[in-house]
Protein backbone atom coordinates (compact mmCIF):
# COMPACT_ATOMS: atom_id res chain seq x y z
CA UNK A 1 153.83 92.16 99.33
CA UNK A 2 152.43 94.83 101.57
CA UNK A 3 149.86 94.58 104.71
CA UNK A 4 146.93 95.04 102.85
CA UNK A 5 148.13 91.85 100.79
CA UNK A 6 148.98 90.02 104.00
CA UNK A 7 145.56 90.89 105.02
CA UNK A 8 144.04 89.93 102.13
CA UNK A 9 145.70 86.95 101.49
CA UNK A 10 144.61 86.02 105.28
CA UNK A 11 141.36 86.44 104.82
CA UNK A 12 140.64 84.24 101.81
CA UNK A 13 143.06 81.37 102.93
CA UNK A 14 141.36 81.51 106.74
CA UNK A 15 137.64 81.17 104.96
CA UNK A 16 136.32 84.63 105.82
CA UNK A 17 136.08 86.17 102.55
CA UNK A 18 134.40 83.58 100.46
CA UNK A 19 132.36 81.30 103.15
CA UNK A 20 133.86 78.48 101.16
CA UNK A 21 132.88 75.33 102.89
CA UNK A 22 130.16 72.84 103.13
CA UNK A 23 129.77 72.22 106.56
CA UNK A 24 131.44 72.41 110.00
CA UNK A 25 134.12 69.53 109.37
CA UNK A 26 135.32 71.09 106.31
CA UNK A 27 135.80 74.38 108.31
CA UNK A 28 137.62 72.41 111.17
CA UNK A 29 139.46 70.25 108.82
CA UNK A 30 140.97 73.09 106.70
CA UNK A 31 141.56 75.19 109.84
CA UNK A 32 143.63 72.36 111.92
CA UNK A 33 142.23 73.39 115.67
CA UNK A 34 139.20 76.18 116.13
CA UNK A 35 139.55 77.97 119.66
CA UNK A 36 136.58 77.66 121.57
CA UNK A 37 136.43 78.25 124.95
CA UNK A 38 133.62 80.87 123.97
CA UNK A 39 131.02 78.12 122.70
CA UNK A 40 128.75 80.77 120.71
CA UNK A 41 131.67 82.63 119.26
CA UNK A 42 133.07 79.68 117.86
CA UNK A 43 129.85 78.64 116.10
CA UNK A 44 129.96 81.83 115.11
CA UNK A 45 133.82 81.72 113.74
CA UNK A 46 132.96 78.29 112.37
CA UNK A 47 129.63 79.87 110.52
CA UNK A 48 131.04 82.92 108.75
CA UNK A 49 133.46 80.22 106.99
CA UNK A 50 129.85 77.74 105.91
CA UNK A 51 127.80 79.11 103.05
CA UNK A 52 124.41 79.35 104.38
CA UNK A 53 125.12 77.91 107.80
CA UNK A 54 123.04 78.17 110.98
CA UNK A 55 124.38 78.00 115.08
CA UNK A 56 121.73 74.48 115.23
CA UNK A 57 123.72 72.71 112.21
CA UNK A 58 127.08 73.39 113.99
CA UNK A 59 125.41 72.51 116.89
CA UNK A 60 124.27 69.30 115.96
CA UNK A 61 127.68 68.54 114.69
CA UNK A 62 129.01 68.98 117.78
CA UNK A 63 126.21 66.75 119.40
CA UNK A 64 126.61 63.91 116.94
CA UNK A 65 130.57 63.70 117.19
CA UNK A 66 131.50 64.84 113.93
CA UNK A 67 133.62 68.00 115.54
CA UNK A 68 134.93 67.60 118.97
CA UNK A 69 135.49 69.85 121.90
CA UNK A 70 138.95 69.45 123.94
CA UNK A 71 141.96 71.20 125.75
CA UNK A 72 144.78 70.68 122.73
CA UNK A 73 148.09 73.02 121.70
CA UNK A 74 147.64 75.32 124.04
CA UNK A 75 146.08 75.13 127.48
CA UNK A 76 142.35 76.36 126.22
CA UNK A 77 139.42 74.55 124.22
CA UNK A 78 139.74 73.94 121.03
CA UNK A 79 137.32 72.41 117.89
CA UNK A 80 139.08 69.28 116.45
CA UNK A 81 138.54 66.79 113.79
CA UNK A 82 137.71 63.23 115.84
CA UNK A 83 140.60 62.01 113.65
CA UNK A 84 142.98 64.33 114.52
CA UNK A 85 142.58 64.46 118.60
CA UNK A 86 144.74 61.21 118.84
CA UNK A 87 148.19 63.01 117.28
CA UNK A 88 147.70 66.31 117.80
CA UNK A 89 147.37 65.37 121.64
CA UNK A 90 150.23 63.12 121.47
CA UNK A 91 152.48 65.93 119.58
CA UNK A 92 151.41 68.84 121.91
CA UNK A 93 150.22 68.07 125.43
CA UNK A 94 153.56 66.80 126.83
CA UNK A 95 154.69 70.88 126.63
CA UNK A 96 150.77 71.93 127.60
CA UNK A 97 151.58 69.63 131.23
CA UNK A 98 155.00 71.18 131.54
CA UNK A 99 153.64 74.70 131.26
CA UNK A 100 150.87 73.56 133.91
CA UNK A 101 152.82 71.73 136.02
CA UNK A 102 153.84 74.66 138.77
CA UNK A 103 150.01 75.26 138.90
CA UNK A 104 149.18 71.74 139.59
CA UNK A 105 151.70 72.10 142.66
CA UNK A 106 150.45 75.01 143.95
CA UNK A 107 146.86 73.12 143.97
CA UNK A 108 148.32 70.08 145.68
CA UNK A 109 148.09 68.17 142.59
CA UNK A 110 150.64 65.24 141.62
CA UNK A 111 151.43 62.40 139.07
CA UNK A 112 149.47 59.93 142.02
CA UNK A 113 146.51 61.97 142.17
CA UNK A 114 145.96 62.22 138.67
CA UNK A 115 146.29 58.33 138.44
CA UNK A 116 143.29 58.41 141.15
CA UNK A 117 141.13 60.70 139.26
CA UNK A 118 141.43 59.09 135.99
CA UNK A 119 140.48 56.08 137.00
CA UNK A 120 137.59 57.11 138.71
CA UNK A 121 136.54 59.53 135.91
CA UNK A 122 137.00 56.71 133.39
CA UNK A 123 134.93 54.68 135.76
CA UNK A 124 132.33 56.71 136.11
CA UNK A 125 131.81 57.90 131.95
CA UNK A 126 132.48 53.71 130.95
CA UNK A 127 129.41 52.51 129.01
CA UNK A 128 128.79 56.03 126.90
CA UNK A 129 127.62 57.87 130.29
CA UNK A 130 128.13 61.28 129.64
CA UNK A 131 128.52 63.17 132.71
CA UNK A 132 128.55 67.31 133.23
CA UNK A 133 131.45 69.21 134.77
CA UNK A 134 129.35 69.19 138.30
CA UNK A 135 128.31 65.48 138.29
CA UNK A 136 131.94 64.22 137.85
CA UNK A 137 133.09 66.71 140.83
CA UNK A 138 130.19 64.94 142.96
CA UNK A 139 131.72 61.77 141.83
CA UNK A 140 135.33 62.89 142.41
CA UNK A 141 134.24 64.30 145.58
CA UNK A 142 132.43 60.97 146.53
CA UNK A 143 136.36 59.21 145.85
CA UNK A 144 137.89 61.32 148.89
CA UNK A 145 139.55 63.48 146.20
CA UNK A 146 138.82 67.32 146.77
CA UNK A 147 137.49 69.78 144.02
CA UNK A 148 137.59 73.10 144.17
CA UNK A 149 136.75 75.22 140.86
CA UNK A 150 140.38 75.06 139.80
CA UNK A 151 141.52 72.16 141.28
CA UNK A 152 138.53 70.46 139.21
CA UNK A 153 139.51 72.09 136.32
CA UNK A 154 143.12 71.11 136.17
CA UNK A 155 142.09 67.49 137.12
CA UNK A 156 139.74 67.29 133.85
CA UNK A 157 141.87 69.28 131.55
CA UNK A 158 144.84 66.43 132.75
CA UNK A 159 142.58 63.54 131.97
CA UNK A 160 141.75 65.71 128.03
CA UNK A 161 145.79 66.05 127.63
CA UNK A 162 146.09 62.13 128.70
CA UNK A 163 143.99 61.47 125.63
CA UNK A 164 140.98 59.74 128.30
CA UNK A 165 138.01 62.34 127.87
CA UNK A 166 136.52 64.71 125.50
CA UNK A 167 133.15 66.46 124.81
CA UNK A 168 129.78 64.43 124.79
CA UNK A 169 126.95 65.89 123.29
CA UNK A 170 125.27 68.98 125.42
CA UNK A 171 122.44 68.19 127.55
CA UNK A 172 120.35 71.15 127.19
CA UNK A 173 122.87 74.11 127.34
CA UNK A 174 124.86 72.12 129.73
CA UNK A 175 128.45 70.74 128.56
CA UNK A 176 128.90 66.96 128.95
CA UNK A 177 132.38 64.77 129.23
CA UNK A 178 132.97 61.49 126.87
CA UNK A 179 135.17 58.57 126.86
CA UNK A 180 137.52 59.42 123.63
CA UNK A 181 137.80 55.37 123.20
CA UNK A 182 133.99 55.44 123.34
CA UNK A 183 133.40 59.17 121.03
CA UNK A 184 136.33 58.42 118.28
CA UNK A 185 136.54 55.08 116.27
CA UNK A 186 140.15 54.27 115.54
CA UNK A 187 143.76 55.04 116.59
CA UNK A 188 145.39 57.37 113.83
CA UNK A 189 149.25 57.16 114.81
CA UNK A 190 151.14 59.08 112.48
CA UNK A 191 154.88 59.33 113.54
CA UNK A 192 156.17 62.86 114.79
CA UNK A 193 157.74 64.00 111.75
CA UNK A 194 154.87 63.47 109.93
CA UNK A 195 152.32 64.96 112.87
CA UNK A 196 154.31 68.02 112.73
CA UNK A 197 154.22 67.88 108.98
CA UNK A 198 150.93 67.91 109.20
CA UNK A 199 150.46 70.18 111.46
CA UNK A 200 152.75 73.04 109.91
CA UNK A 201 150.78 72.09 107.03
CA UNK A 202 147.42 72.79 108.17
CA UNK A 203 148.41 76.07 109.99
CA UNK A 204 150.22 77.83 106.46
CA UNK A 205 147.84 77.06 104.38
CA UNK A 206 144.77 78.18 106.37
CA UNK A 207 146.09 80.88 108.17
CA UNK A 208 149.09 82.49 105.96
CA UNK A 209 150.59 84.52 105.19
CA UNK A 210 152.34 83.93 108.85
CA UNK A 211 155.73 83.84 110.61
CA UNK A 212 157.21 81.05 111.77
CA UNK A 213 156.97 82.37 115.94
CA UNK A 214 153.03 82.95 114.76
CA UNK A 215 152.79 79.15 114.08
CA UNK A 216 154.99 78.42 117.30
CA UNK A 217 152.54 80.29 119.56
CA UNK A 218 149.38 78.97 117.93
CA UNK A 219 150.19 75.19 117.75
CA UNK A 220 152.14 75.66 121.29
CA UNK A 221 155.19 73.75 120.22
CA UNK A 222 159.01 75.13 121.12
CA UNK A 223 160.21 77.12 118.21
CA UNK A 224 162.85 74.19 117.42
CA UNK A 225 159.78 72.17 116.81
CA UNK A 226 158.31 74.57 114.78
CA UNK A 227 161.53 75.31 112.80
CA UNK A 228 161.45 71.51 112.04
CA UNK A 229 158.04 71.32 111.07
CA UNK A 230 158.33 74.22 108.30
CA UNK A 231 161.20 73.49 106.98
CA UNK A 232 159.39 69.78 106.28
CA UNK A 233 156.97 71.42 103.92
CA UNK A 234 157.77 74.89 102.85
CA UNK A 235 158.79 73.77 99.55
CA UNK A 236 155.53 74.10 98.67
CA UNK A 237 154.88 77.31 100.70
CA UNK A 238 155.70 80.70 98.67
CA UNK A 239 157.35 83.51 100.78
CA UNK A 240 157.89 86.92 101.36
CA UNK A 241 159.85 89.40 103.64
CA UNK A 242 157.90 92.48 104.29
CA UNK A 243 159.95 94.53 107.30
CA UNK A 244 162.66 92.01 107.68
CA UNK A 245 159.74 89.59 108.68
CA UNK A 246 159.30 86.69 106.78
CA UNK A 247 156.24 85.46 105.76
CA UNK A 248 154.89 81.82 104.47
CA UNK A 249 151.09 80.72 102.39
CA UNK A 250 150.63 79.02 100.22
CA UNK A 251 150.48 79.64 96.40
CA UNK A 252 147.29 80.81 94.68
CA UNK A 253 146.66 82.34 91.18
CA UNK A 254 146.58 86.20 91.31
CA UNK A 255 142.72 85.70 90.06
CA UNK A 256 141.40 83.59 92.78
CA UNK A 257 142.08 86.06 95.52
CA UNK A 258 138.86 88.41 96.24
CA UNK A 259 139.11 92.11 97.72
CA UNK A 260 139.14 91.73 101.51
CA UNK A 261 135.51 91.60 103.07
CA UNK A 262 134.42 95.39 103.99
CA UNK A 263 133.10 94.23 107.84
CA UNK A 264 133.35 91.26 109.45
CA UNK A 265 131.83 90.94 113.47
CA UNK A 266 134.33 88.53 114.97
CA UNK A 267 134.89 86.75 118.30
CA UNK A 268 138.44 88.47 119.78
CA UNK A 269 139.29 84.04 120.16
CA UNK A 270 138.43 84.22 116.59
CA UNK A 271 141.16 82.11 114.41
CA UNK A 272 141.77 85.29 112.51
CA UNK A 273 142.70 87.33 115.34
CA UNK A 274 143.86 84.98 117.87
CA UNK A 275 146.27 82.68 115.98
CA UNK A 276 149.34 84.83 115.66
CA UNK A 277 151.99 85.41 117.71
CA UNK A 278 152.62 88.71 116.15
CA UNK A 279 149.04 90.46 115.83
CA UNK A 280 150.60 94.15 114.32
CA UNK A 281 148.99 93.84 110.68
CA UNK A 282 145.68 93.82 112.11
CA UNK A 283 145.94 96.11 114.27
CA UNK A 284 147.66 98.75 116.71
CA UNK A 285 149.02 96.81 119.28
CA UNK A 286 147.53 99.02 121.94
CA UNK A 287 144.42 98.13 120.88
CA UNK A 288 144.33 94.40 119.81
CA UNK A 289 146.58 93.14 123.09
CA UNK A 290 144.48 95.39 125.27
CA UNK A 291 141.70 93.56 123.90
CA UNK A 292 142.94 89.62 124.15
CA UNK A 293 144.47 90.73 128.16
CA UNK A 294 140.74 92.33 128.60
CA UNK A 295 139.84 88.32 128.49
CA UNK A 296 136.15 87.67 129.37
CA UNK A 297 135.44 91.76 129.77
CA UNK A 298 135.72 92.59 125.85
CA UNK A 299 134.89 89.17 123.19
CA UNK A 300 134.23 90.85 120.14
CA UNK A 301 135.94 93.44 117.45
CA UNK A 302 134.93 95.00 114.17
CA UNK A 303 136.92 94.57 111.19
CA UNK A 304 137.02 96.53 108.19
CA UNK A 305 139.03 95.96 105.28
CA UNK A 306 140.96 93.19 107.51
CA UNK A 307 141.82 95.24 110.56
CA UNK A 308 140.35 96.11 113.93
CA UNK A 309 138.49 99.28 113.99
CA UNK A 310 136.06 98.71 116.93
CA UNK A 311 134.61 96.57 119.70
CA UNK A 312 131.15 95.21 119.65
CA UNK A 313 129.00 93.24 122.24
CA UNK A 314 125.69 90.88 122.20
CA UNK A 315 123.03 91.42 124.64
CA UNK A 316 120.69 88.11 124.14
CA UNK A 317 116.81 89.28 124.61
CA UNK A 318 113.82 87.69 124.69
CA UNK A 319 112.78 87.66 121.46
CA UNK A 320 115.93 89.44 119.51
CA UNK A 321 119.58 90.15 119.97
CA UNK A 322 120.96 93.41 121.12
CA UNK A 323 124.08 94.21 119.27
CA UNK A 324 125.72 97.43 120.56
CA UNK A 325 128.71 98.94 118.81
CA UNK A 326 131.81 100.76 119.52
CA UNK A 327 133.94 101.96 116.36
CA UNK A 328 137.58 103.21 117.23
CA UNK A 329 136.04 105.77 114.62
CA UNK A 330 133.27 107.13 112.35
CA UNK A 331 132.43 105.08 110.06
CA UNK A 332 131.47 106.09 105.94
CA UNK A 333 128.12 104.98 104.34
CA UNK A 334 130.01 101.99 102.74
CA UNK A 335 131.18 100.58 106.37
CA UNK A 336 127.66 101.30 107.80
CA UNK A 337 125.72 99.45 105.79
CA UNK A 338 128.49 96.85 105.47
CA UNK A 339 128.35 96.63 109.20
CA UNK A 340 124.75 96.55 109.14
CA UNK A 341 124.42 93.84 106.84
CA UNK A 342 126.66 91.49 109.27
CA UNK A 343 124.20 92.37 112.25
CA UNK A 344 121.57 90.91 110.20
CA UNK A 345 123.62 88.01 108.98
CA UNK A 346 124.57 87.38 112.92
CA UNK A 347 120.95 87.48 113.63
CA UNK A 348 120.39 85.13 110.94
CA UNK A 349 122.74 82.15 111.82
CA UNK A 350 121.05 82.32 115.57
CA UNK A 351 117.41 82.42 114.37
CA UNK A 352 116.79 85.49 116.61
CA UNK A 353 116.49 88.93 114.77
CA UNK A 354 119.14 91.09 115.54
CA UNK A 355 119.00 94.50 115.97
CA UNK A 356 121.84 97.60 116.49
CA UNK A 357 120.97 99.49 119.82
CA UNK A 358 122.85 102.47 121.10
CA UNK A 359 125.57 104.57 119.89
CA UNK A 360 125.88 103.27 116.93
CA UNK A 361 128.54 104.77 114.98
CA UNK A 362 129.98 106.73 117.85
CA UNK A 363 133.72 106.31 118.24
CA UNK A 364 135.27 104.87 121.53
């Protein structure tokens, strides 16, 4: 195995190459967890993985329920099966509050104050009222409890990891808080060995080949946890060391694999570029970490042939999308049009034509 197998390999078992699924719970179900603290981008992510999909069918997913919206594995958003938020929250918050707990002191934030806003944020959703970010800081605000923008965020994000709240459906383009007792039907309790099981499981197969510290840093767990989970399931996981790094996916006839996708426009929070600890295969590191540290500033990357060659970036307009792109370098006839073809397909999935403006195939 080389790193354009890796890639390969990556591509199809992560749903890029083929578009292989139905709908969005498919995509979420075979992916484990979808980051999403960029809404679009992960209707986006979710929509290069759906044959034929459009943003208002993942949308409307989201409205109805059937994919949820909530701070899981790591301390960010994250698309979840309602099915899964019970155990995955159960296995993984306890280390998400430990890593947040120094920032909770700083804000003045304690075990007793989070006992006061739950109750009055479970008070005030009760009876399927779904309530924005800036109606439940009224209300908190109302209960003598202060809110300032991160002192509200860290008291909702503790009431997602205490398994209490989770997305409603959007009101407009506003984002909405549930009850989860009210949103999810049922209380699936697998033990931990089998939770980890699970989620080892889910990770390997849709995002391997991958290390062992890439599924670690993705799922959030301590690496003994990790360790524990793999070793519960890699007998059926093949494996190879390529630069005394050892890699695990799972098994799939030679014939079923397709040549890697010429151009892909991905989110950088996409699950193909985010989810790994160690990012090196798909890119220089210089270029890929400056990208993710960048944060908000820089969202979106061109890949050919599996790797990063470029940053791109959405301007929405009245009537049409402005996409304007920024290669690392110049691009061949093949990549162009390849690269073309996903502008139109982006266009497509939003209903809004989308059009290349700018520099086109100018290097950075």
């Amino acid at each position: 195995m080389n790193t354009s197998e890796i890639l390969r390999l990556r591509l199809y078992n992560s749903g890029l190459s083929l578009s292989p699924f139905d709908n969005a719970v498919d995509a979420v179900s075979h992916l484990g967890a979808v980051q999403a603290q960029d809404f679009p981008a992960a209707k986006w992510g979710l929509g290069l993985r759906i044959r034929n999909s459009t943003g208002k069918e993942i949308e409307r997913a989201f409205n109805d329920g059937k994919i949820l919206r909530i701070h899981v594995m790591r301390p960010t958003w994250h698309f979840v099966l309602p099915e899964d938020i019970r155990w995955m929250l159960e296995l993984t918050a306890p280390r998400v509050k430990s890593l947040l707990k120094n920032y909770n002191r700083k804000l003045g934030l304690d075990d007793a104050l989070f006992v006061r806003s739950n109750a009055v944020i479970i008070n005030a959703l009760e009876g399927h009222h779904y309530l924005t970010r800036q109606e439940l800081k009224a209300i908190l605000a109302d209960a003598g409890i202060e809110t300032d923008v991160q002192r509200l965020g860290h008291i909702i994000t503790h009431a997602e990891l205490d398994g209490l709240i989770c997305s409603g459906p959007r009101r407009g383009k506003q984002f909405t808080y549930a009850l989860l007792d009210e949103r999810v039907e049922g209380r699936n309790r697998p033990d931990r060995e089998q939770s980890l099981a699970n989620l080892a499981f889910r990770y390997f197969t849709s995002h391997g080949p991958a290390q062992l510290k890439d599924f670690s840093w993705w799922s959030g767990l301590a690496e003994k946890d990790a360790r524990s989970a793999l070793d519960m399931i890699k007998s059926g996981l093949n494996h190879a060391t390529v630069d005394k790094k050892t890699y695990w996916f799972p098994p799939h006839a030679e014939a079923v694999i397709p040549d890697r996708p010429t151009a892909l426009l991905l989110s950088i929070y996409d699950e193909y570029t985010i989810a790994y600890n160690d990012r090196s295969d798909i890119s220089d590191a210089r270029y890929i970490e400056r990208m993710i540290a960048m944060g908000n500033a820089l969202t979106a990357v061109i890949v050919l042939n599996g790797r990063v060659a470029g940053a791109w970036k959405k301007a929405m307009k009245k009537e049409s999308v402005e996409i304007r792109l920024n290669p690392f370098r110049e691009l061949d006839k093949n990549e162009q049009e390849a690269v073309e073809a996903e502008v139109e397909r982006y266009g497509r999935f939003f209903g809004t034509p989308a059009v290349i403006v700018g520099g086109t195939w100018s290097s950075m």
